[in-house]
C-alpha atoms as a PDB file:
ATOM      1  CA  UNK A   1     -91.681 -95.009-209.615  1.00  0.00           C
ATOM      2  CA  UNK A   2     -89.475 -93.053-207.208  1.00  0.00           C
ATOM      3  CA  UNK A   3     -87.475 -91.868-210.382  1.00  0.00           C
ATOM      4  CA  UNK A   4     -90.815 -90.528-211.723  1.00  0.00           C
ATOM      5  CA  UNK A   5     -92.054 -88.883-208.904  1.00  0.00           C
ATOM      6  CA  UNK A   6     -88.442 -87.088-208.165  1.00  0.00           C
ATOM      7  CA  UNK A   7     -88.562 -86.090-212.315  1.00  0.00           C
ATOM      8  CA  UNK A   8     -91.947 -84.406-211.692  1.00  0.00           C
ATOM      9  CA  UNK A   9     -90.382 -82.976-208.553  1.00  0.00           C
ATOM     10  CA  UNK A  10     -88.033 -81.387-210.228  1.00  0.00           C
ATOM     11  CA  UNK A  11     -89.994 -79.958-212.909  1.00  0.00           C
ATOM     12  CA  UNK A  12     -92.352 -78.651-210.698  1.00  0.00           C
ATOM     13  CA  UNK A  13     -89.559 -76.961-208.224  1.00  0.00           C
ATOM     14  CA  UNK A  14     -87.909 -75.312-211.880  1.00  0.00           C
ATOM     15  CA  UNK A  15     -91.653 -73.993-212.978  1.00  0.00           C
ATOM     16  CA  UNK A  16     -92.156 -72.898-208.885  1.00  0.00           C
ATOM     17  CA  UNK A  17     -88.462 -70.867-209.223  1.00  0.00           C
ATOM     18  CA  UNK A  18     -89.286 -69.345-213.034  1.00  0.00           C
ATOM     19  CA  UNK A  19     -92.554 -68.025-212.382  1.00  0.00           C
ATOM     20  CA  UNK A  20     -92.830 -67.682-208.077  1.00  0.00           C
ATOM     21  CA  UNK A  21     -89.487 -67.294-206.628  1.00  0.00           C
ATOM     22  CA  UNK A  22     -87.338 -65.613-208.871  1.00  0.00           C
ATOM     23  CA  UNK A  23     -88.501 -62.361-207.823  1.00  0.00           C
ATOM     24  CA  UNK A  24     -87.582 -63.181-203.788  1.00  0.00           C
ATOM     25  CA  UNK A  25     -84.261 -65.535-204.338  1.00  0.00           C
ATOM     26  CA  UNK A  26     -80.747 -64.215-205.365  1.00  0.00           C
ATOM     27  CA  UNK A  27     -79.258 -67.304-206.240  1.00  0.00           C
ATOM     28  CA  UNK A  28     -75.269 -67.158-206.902  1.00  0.00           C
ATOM     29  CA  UNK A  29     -72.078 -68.930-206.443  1.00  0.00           C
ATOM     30  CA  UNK A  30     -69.598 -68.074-203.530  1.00  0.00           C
ATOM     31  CA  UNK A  31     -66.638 -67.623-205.885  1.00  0.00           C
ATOM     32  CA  UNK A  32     -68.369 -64.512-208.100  1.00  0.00           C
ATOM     33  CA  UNK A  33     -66.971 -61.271-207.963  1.00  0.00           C
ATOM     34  CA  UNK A  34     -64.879 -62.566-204.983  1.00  0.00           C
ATOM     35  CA  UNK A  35     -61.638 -60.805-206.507  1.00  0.00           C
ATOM     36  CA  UNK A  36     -63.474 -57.435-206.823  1.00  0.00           C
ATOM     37  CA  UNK A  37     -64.695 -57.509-203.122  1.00  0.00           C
ATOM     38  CA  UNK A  38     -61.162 -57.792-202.105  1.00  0.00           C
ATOM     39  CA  UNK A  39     -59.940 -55.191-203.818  1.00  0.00           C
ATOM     40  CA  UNK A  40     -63.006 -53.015-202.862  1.00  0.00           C
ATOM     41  CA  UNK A  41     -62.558 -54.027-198.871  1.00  0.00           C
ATOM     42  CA  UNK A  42     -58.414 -52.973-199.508  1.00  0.00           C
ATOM     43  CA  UNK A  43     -59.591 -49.849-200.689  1.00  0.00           C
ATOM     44  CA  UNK A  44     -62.462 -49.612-198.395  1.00  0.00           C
ATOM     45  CA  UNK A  45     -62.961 -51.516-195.270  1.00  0.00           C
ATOM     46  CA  UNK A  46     -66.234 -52.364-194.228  1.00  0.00           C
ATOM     47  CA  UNK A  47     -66.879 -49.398-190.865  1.00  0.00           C
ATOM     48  CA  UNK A  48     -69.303 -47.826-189.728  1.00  0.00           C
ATOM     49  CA  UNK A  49     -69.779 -45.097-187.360  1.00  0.00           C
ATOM     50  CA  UNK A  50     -68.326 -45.321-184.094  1.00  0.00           C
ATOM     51  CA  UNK A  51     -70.850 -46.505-181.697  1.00  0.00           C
ATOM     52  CA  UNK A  52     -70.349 -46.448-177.816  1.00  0.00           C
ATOM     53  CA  UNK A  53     -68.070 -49.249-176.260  1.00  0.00           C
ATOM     54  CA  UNK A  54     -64.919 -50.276-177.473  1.00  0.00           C
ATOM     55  CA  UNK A  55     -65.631 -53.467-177.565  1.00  0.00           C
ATOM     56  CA  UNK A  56     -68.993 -53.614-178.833  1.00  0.00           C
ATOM     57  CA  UNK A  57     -67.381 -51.512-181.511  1.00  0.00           C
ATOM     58  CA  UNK A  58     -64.574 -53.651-182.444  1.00  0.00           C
ATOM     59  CA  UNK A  59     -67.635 -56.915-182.506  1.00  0.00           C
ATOM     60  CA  UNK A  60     -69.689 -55.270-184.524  1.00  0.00           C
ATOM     61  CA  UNK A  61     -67.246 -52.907-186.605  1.00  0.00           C
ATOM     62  CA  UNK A  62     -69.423 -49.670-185.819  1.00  0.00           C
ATOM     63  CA  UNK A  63     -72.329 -48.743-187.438  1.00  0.00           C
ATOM     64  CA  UNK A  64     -72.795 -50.038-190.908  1.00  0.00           C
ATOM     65  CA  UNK A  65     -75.416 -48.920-193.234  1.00  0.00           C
ATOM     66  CA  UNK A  66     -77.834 -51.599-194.227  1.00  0.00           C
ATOM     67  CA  UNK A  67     -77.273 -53.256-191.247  1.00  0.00           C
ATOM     68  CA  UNK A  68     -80.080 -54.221-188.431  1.00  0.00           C
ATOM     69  CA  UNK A  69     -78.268 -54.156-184.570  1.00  0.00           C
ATOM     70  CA  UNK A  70     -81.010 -54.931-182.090  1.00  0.00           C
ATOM     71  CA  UNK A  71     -80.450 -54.492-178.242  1.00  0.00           C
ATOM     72  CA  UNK A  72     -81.926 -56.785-175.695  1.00  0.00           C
ATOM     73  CA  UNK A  73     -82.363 -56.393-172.029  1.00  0.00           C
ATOM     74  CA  UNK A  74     -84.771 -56.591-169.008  1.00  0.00           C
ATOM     75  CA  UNK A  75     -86.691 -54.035-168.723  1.00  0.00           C
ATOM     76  CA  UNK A  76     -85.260 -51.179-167.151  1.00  0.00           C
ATOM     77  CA  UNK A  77     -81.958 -52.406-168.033  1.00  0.00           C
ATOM     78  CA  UNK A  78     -80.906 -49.060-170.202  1.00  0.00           C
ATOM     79  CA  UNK A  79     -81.732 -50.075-173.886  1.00  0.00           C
ATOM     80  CA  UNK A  80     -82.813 -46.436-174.952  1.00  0.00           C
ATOM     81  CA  UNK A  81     -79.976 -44.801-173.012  1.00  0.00           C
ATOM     82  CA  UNK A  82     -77.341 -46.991-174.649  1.00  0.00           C
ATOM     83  CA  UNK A  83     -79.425 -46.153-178.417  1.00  0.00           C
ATOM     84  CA  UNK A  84     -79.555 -42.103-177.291  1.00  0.00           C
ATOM     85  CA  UNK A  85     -75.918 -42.469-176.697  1.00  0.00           C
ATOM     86  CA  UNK A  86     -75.101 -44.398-179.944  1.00  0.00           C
ATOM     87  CA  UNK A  87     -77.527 -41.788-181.868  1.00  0.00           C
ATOM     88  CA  UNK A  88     -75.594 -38.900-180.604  1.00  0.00           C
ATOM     89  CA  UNK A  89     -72.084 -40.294-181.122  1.00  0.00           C
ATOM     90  CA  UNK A  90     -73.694 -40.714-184.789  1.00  0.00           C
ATOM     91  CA  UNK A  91     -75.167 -37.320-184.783  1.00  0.00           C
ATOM     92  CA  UNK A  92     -73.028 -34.935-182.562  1.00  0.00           C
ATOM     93  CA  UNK A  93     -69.307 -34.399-183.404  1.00  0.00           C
ATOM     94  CA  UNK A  94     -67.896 -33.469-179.817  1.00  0.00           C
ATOM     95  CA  UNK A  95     -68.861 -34.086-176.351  1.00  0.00           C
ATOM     96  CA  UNK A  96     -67.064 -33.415-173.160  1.00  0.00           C
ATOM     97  CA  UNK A  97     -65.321 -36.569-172.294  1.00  0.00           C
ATOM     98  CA  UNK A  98     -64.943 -36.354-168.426  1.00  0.00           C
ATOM     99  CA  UNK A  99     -61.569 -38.188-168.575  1.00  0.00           C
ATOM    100  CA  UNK A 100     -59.995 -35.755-170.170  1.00  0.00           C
ATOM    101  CA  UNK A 101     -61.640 -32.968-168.962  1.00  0.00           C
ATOM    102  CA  UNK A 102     -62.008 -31.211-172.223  1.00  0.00           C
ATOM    103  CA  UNK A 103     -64.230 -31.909-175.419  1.00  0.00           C
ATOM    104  CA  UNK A 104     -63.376 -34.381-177.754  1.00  0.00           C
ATOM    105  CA  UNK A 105     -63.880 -35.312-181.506  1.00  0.00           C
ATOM    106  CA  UNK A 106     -66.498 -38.136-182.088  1.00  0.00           C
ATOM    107  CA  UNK A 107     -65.217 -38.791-185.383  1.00  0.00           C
ATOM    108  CA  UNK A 108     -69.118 -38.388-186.832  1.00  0.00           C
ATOM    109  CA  UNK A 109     -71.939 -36.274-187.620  1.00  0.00           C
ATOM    110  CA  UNK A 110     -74.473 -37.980-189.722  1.00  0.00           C
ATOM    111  CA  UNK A 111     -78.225 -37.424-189.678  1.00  0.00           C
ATOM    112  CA  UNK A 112     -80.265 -39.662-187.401  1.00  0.00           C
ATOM    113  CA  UNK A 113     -83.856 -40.163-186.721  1.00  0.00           C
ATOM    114  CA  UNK A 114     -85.308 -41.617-183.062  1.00  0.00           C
ATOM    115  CA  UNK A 115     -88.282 -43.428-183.394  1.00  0.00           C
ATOM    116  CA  UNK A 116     -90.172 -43.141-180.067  1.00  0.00           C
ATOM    117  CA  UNK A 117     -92.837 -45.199-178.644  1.00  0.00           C
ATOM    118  CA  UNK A 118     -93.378 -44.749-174.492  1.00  0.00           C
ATOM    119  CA  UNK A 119     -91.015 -41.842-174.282  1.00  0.00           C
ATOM    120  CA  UNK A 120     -91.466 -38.569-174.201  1.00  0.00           C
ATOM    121  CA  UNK A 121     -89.133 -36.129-176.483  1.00  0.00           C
ATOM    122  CA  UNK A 122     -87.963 -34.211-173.074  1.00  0.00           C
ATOM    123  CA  UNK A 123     -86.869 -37.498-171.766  1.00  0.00           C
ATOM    124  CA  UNK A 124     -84.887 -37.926-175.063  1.00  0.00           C
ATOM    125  CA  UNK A 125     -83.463 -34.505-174.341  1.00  0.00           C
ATOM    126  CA  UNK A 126     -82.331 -34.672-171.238  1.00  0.00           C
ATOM    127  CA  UNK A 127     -80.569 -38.013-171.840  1.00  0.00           C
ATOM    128  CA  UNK A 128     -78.914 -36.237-174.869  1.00  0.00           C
ATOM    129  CA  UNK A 129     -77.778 -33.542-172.454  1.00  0.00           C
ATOM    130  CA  UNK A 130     -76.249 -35.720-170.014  1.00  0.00           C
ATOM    131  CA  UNK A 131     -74.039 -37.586-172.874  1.00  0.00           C
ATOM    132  CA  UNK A 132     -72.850 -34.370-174.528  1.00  0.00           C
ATOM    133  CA  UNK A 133     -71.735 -32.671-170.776  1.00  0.00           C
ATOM    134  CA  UNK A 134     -70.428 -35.644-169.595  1.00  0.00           C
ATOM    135  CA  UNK A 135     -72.585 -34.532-166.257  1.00  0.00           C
ATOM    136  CA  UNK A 136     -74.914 -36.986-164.470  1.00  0.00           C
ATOM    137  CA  UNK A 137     -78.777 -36.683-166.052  1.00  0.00           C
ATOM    138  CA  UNK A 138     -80.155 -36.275-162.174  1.00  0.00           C
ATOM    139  CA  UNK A 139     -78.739 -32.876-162.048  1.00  0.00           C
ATOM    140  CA  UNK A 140     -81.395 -32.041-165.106  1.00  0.00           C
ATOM    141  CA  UNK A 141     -83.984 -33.961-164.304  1.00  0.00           C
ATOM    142  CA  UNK A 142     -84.024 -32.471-160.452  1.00  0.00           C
ATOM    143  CA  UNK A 143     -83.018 -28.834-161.350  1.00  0.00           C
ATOM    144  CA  UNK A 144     -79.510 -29.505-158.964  1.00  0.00           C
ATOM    145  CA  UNK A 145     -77.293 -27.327-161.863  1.00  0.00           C
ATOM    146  CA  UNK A 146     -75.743 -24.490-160.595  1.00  0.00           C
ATOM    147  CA  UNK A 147     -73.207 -22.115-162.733  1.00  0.00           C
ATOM    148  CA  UNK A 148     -70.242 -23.805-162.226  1.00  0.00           C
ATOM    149  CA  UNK A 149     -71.792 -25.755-164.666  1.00  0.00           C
ATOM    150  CA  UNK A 150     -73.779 -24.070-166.580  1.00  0.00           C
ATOM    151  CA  UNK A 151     -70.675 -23.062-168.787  1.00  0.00           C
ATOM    152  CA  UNK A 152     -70.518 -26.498-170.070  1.00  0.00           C
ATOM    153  CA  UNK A 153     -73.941 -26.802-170.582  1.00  0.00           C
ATOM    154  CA  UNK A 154     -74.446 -24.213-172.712  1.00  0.00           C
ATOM    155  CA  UNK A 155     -71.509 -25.195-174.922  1.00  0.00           C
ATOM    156  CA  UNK A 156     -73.936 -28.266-175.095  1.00  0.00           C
ATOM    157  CA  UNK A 157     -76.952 -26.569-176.319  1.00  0.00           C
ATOM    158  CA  UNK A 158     -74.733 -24.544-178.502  1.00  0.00           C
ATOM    159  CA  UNK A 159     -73.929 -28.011-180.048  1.00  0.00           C
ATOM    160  CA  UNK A 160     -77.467 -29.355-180.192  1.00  0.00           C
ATOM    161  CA  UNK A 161     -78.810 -26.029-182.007  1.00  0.00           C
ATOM    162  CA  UNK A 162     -75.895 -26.408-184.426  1.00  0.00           C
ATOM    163  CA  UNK A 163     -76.433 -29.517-185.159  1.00  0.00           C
ATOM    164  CA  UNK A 164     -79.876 -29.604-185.023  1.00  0.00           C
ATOM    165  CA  UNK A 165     -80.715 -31.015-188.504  1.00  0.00           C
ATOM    166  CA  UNK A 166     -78.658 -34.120-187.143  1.00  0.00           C
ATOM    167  CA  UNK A 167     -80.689 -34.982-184.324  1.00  0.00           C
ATOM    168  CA  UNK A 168     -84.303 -35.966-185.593  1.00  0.00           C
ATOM    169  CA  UNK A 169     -87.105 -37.076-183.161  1.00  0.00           C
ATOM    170  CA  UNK A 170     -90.613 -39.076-184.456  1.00  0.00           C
ATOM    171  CA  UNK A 171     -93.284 -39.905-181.646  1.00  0.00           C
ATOM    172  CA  UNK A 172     -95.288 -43.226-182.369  1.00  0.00           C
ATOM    173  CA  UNK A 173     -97.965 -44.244-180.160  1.00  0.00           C
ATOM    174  CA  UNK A 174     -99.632 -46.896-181.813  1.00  0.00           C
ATOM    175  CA  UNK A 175     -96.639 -48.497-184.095  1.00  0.00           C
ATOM    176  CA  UNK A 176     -96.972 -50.891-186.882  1.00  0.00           C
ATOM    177  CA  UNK A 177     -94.484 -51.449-189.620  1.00  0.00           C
ATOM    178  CA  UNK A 178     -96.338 -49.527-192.105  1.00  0.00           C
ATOM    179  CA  UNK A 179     -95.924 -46.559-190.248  1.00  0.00           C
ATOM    180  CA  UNK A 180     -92.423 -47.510-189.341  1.00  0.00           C
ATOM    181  CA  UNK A 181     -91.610 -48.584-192.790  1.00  0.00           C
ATOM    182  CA  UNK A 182     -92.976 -44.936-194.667  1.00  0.00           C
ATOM    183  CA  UNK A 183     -90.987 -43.142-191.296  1.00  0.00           C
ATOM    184  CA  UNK A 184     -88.168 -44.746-192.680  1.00  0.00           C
ATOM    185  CA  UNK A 185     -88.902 -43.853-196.591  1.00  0.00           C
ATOM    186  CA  UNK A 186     -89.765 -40.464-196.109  1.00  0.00           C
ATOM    187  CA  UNK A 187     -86.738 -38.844-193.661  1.00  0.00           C
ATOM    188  CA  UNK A 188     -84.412 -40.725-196.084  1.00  0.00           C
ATOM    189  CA  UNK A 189     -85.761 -39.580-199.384  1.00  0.00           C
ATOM    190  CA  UNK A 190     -86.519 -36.279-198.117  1.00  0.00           C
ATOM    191  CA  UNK A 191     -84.089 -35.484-194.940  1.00  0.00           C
ATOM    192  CA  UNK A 192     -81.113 -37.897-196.527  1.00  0.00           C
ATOM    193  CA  UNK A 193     -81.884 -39.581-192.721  1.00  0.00           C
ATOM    194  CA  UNK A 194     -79.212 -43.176-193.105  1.00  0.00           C
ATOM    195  CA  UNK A 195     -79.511 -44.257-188.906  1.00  0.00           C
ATOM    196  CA  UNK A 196     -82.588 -45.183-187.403  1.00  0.00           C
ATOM    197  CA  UNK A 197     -82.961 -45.793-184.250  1.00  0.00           C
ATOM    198  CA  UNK A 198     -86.202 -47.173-182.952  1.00  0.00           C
END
């Protein structure tokens, strides 16, 4: 009896994969094409953009397309800061780097779109300011600039309206994935938009 039922199992598992799952399974062994991916990795590692943090960098290997990096924190804790700075690493390809005391190369400048829900874009802005001078965001957000540094910060607005195709802002208010998901779809297709943030 147990043979039976297992048989009819079995048959009805095949049918349920020929005619239901075949569309949403890949099924494979993990031997295939396993000498082809290691020639393909010699010639070209898997790396993505540089991303902010050493270390998170070296974890993660940067910012790979087709891949899903999701930031968790309380609230307050600087999610979107740490995404604006990511985004403009990805988008911008020098900022001042304090350190130093001169500008540096990022090593990028991709396309990227910043999905929005609570913030405003002059938040965003301000934010993107601050990362590219290297200065503190207070001094923008209370008006505390003078021109000893207004030299710098127009070398960053120089840099923002240069690359300003890089640097893409969308304003949800109401999300669902629908939205999200034809956001997505339509600044790829039509902007050739590969980062999302969001």
């Amino acid at each position: 009896t147990t043979e039976i039922i297992n048989n009819l199992k079995m048959d009805l598992a095949n049918l349920e994969n020929k005619f239901v799952l075949n569309e949403m399974a890949e099924e494979s062994r993990a031997d295939e094409g396993i000498r082809d991916l290691i020639v393909e990795l010699k010639e070209k590692p898997e790396m993505g953009c540089k991303l902010q943090g050493d270390i998170f960098n070296t974890i993660c290997r940067g910012g790979r397309k087709g891949k899903l990096y999701i930031r968790s924190s309380s609230s307050g804790g600087g999610k979107s800061r740490n995404m604006i700075g990511d985004a403009c690493n990805i988008a911008y390809p020098v900022r001042y780097e304090v350190s130093l005391g001169r500008w540096v190369s990022t090593g990028s400048c991709e396309k990227v779109l910043y999905i929005m829900t609570e913030q405003d874009p002059e938040e965003i802005k301000t934010m993107i300011l601050a990362y590219l001078t290297g200065y503190n965001e207070e001094i923008f957000l209370y008006g505390t600039y003078g021109e000893k540094e207004m030299d710098r910060i127009n070398i960053a607005i120089d840099i923002m309206e240069k690359f300003g195709d890089n640097m893409l802002f969308a304003k949800i208010s109401d999300p669902c994935s629908s939205i999200v998901k034809n956001l997505f779809r339509r600044y790829n297709l039509q902007y050739g938009v590969e980062n999302f943030f969001y």
